[in-house]
PDB file of N, CA and C in Angstrom:
ATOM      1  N   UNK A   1     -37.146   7.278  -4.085  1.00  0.00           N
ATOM      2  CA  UNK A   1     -35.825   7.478  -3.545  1.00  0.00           C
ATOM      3  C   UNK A   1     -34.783   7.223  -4.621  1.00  0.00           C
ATOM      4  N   UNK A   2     -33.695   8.120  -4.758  1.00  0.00           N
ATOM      5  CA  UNK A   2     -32.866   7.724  -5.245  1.00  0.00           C
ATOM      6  C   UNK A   2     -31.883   7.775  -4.760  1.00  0.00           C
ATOM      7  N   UNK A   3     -31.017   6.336  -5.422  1.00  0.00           N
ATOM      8  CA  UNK A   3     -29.599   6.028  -4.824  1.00  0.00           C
ATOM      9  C   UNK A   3     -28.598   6.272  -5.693  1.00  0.00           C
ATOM     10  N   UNK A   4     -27.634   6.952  -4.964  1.00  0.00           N
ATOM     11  CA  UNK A   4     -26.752   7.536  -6.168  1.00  0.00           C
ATOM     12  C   UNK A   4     -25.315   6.679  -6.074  1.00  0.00           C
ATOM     13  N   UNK A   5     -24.488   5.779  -6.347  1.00  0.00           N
ATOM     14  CA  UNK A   5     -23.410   5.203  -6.352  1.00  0.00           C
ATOM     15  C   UNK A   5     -22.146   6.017  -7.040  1.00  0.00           C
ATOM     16  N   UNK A   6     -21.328   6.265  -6.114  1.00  0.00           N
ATOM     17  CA  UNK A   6     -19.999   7.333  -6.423  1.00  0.00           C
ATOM     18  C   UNK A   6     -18.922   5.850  -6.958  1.00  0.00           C
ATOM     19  N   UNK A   7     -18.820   5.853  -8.644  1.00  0.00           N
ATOM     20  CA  UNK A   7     -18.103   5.304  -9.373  1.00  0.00           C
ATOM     21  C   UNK A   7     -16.726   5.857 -10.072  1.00  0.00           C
ATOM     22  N   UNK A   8     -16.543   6.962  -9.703  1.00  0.00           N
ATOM     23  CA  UNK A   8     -15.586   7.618  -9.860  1.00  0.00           C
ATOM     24  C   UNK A   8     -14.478   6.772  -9.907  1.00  0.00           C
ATOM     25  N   UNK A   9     -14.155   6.501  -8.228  1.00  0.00           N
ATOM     26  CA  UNK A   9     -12.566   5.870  -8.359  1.00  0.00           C
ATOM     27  C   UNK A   9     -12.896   4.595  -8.799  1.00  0.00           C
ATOM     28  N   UNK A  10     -13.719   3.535  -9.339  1.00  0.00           N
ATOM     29  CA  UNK A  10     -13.452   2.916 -10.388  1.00  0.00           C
ATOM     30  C   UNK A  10     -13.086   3.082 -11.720  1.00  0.00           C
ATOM     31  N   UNK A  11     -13.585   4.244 -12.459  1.00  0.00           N
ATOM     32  CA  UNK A  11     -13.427   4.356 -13.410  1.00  0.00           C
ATOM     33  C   UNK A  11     -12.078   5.195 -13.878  1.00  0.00           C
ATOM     34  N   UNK A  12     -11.512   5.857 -12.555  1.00  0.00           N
ATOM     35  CA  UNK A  12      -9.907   6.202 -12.626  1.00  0.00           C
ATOM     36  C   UNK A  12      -9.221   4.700 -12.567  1.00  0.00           C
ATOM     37  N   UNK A  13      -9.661   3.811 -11.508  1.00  0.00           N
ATOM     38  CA  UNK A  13      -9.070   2.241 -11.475  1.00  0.00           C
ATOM     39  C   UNK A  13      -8.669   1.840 -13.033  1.00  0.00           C
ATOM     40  N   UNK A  14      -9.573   1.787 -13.865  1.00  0.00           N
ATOM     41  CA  UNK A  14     -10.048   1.168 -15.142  1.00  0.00           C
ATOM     42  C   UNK A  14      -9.270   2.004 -15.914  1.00  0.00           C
ATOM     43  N   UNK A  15      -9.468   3.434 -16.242  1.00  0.00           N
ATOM     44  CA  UNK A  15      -8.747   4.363 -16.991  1.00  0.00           C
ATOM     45  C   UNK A  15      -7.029   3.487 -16.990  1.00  0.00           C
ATOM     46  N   UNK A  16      -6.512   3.631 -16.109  1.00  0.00           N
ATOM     47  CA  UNK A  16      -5.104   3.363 -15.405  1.00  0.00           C
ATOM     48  C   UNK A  16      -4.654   1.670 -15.529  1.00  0.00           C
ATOM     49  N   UNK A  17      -5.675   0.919 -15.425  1.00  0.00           N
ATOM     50  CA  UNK A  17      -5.142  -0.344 -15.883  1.00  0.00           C
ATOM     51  C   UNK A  17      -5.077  -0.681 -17.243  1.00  0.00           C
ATOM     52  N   UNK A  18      -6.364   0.301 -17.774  1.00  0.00           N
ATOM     53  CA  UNK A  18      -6.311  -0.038 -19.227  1.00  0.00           C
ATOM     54  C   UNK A  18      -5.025   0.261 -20.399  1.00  0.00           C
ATOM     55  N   UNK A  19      -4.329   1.501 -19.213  1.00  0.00           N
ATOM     56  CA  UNK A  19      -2.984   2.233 -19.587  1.00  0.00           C
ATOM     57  C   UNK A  19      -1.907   0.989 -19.630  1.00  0.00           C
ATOM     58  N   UNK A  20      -1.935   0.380 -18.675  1.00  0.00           N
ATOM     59  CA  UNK A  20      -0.973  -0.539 -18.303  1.00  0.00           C
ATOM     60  C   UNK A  20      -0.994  -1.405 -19.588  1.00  0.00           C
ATOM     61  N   UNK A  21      -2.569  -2.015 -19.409  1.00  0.00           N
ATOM     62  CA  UNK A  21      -2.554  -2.885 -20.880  1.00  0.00           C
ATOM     63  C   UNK A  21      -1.888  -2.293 -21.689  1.00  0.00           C
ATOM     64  N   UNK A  22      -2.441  -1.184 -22.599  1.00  0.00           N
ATOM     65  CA  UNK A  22      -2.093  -0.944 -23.462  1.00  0.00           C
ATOM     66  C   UNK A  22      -0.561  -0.669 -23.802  1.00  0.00           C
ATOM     67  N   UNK A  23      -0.066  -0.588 -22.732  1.00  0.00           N
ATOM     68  CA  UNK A  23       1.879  -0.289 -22.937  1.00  0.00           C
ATOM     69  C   UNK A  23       2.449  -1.663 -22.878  1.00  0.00           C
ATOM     70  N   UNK A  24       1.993  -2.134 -22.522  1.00  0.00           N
ATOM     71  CA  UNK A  24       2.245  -3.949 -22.485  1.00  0.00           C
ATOM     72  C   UNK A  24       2.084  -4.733 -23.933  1.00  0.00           C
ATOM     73  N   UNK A  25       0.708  -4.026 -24.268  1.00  0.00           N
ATOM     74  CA  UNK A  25       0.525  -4.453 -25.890  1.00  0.00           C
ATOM     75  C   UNK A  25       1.556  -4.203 -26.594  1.00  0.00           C
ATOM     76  N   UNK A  26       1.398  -2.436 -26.754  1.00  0.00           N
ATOM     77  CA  UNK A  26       2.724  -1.684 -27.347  1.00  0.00           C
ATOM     78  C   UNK A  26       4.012  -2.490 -27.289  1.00  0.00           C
ATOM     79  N   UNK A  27       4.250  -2.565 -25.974  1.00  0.00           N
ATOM     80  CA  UNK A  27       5.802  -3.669 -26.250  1.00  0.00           C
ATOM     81  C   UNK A  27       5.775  -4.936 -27.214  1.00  0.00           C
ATOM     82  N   UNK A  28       4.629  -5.553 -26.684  1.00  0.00           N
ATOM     83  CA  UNK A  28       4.622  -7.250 -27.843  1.00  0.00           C
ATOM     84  C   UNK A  28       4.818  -6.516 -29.347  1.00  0.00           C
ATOM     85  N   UNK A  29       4.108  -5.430 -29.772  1.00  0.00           N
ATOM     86  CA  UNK A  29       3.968  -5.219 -30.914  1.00  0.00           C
ATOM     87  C   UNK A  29       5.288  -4.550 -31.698  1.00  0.00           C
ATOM     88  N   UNK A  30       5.819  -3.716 -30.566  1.00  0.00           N
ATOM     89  CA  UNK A  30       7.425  -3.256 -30.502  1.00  0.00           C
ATOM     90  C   UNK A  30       8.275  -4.707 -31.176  1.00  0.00           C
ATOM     91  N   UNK A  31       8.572  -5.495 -30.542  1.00  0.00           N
ATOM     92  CA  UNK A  31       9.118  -6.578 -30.205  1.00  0.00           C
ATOM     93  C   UNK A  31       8.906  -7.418 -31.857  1.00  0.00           C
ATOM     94  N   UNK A  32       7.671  -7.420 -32.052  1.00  0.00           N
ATOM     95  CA  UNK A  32       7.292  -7.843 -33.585  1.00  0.00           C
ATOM     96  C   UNK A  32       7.803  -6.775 -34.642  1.00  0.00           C
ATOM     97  N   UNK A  33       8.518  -5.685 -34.509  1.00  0.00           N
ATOM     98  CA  UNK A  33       8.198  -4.619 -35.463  1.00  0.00           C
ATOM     99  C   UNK A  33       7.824  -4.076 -36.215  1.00  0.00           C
ATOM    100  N   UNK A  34       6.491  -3.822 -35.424  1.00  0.00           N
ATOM    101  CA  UNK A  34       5.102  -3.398 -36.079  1.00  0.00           C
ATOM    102  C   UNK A  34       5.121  -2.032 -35.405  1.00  0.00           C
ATOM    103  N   UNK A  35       6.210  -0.671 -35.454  1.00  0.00           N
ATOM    104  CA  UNK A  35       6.341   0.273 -34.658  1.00  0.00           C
ATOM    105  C   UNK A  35       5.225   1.189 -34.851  1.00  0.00           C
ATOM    106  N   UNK A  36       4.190   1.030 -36.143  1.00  0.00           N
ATOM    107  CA  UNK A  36       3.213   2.251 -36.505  1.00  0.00           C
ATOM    108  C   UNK A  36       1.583   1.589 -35.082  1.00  0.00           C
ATOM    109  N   UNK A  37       1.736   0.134 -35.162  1.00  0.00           N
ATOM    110  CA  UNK A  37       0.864  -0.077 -34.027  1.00  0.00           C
ATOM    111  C   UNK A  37       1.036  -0.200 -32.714  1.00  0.00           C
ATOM    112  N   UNK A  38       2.651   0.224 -32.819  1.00  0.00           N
ATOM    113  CA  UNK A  38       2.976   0.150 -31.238  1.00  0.00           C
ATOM    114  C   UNK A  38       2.474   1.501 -30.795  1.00  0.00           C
ATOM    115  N   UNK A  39       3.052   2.393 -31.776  1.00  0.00           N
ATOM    116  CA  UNK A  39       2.734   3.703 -31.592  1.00  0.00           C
ATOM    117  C   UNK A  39       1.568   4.482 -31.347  1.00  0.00           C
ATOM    118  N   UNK A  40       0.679   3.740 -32.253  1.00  0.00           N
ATOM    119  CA  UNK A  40      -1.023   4.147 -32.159  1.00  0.00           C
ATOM    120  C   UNK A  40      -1.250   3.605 -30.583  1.00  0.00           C
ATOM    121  N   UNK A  41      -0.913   2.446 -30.149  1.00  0.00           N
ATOM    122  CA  UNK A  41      -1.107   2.057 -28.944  1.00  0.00           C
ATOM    123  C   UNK A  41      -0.795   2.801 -27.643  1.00  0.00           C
ATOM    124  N   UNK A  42       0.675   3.179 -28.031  1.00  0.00           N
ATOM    125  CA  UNK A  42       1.299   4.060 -26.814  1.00  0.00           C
ATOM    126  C   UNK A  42       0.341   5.282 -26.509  1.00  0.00           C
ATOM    127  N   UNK A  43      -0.285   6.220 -27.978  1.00  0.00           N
ATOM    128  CA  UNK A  43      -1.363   7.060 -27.810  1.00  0.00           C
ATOM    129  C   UNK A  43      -2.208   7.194 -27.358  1.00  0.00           C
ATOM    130  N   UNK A  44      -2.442   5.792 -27.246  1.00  0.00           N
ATOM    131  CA  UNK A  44      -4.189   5.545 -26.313  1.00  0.00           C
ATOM    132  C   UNK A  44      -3.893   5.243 -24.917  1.00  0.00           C
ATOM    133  N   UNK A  45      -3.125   4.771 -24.628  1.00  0.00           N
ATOM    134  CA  UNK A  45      -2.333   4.436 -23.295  1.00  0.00           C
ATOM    135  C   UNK A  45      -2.007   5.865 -22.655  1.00  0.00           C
ATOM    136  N   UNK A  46      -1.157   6.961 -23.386  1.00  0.00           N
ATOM    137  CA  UNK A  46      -1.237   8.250 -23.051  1.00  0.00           C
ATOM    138  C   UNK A  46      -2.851   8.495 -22.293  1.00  0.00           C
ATOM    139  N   UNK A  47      -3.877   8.597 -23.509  1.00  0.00           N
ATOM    140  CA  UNK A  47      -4.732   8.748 -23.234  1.00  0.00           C
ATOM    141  C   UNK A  47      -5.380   8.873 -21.950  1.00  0.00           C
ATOM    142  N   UNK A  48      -5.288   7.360 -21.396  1.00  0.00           N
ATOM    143  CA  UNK A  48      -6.113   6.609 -20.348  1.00  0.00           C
ATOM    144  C   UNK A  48      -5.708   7.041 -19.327  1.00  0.00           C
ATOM    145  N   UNK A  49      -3.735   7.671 -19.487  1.00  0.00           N
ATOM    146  CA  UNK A  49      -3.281   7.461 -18.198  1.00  0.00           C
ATOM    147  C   UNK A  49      -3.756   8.754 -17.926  1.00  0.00           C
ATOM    148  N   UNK A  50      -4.080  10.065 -18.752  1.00  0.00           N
ATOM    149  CA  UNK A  50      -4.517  11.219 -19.030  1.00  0.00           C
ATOM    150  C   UNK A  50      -5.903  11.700 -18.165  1.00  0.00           C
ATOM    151  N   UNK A  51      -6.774  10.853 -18.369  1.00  0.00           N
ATOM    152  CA  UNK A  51      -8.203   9.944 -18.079  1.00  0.00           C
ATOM    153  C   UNK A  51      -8.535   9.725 -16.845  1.00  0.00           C
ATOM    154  N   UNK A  52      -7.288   9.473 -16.387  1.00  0.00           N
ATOM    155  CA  UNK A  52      -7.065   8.162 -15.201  1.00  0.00           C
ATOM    156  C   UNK A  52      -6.430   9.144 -13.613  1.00  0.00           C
ATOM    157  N   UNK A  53      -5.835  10.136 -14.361  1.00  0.00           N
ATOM    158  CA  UNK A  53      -5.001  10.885 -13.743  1.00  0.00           C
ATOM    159  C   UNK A  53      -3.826  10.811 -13.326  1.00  0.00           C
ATOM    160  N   UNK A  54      -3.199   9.944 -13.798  1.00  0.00           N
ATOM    161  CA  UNK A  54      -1.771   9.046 -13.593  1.00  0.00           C
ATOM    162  C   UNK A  54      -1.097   9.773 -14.507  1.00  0.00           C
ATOM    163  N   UNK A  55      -0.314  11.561 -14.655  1.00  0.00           N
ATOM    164  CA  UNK A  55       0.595  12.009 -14.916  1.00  0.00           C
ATOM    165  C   UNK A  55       1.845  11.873 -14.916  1.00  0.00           C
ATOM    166  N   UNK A  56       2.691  11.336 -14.322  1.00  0.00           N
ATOM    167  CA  UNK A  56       3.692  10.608 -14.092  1.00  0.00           C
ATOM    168  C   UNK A  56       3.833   9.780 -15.648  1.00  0.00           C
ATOM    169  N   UNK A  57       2.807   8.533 -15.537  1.00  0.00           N
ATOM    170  CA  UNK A  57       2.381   7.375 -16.032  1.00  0.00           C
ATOM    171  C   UNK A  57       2.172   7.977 -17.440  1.00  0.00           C
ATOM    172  N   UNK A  58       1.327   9.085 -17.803  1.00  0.00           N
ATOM    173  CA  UNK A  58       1.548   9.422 -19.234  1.00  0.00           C
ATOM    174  C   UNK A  58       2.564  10.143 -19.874  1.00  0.00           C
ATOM    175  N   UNK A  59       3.656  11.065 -18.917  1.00  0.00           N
ATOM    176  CA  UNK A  59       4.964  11.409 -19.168  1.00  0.00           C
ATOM    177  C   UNK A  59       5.618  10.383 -19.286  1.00  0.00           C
ATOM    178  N   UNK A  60       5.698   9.511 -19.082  1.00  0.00           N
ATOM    179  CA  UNK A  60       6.313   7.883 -19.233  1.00  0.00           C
ATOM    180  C   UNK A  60       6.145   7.447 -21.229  1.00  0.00           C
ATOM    181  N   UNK A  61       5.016   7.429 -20.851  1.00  0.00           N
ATOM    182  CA  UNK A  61       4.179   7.056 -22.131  1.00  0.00           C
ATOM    183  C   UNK A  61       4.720   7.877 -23.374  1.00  0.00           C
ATOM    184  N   UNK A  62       4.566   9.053 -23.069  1.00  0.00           N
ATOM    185  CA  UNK A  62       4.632  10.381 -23.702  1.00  0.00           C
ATOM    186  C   UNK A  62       6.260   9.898 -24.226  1.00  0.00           C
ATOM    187  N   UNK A  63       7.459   9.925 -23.608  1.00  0.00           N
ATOM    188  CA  UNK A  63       8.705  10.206 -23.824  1.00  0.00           C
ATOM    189  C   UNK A  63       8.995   8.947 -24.749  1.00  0.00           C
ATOM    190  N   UNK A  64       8.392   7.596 -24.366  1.00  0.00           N
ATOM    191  CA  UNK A  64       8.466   5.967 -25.094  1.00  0.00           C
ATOM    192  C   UNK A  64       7.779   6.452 -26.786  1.00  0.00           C
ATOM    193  N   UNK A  65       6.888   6.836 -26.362  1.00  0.00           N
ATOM    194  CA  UNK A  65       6.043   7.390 -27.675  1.00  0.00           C
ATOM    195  C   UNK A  65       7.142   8.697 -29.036  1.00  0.00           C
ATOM    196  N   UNK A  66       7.527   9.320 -28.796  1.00  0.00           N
ATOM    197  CA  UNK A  66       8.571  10.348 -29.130  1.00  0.00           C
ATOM    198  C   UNK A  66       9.540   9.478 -29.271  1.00  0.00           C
ATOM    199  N   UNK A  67      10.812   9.060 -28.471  1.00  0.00           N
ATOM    200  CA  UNK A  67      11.524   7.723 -28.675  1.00  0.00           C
ATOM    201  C   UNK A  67      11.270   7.048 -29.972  1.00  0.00           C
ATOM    202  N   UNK A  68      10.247   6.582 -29.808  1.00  0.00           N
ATOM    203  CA  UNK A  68      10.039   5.463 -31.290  1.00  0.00           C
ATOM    204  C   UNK A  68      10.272   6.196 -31.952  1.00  0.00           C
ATOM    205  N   UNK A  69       9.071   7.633 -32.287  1.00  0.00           N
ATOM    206  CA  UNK A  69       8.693   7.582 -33.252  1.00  0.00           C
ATOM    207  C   UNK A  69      10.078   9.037 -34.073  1.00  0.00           C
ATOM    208  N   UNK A  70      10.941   9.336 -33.283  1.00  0.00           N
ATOM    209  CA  UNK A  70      12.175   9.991 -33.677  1.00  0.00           C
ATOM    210  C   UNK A  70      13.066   8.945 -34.142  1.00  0.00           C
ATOM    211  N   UNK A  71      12.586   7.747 -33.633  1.00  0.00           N
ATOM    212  CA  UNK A  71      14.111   6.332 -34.417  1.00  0.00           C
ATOM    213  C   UNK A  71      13.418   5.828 -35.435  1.00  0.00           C
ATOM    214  N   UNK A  72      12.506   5.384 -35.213  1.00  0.00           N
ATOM    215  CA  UNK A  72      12.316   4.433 -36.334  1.00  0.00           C
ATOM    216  C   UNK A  72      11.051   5.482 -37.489  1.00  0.00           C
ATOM    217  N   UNK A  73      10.812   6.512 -37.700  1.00  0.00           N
ATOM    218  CA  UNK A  73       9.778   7.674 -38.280  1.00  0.00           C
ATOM    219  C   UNK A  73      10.623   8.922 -38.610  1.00  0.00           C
ATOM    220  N   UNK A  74      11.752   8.964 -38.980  1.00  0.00           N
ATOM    221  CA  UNK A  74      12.469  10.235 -39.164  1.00  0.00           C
ATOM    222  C   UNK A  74      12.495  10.804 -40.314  1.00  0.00           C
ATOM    223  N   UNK A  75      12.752  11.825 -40.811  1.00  0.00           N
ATOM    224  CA  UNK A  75      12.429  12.009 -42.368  1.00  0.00           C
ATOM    225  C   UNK A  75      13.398  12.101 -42.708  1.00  0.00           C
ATOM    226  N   UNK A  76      13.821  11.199 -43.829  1.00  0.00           N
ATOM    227  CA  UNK A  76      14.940  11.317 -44.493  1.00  0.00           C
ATOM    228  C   UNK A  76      15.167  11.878 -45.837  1.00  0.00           C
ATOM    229  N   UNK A  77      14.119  12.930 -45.808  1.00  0.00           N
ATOM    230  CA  UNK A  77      14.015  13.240 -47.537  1.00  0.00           C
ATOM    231  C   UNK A  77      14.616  15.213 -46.878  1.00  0.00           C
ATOM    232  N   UNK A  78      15.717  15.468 -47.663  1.00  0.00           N
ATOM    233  CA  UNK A  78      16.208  16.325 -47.771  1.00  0.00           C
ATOM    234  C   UNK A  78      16.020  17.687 -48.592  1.00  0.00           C
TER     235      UNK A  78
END
């Protein structure tokens, strides 16, 4: 016999909290101004929320992510 266990909506659960973490990180690291690891962070957070199915949650991500990286990443060579 086999038993099959539907893990799905855990692993959207998990996807989606891990999002949370990771934008939470992003801020401490914001806050330190360390903006190239906030940024890598916000990416993976995109990711999860991507993952997770929380669209909203990675348009969030998405716009914080752009934000930074248009202020503090701009090219100033002419």
């Amino acid at each position: 016999m086999s038993w099959k266990i539907d893990t799905a909506g855990q692993f959207i659960e998990f996807y989606v909290k891990k999002g949370h973490y990771l934008v939470e990180l992003s801020e401490n690291h914001f806050k330190n101004k360390e903006y190239k690891k906030c940024l890598e962070l916000l990416s993976q957070a995109h990711g999860m929320f991507e993952k997770g199915g929380a669209k909203d949650e990675a348009e969030k991500v998405k716009v914080k992510f752009n934000d930074i990286k248009n202020t503090f990443f701009t090219n100033t060579k002419t």
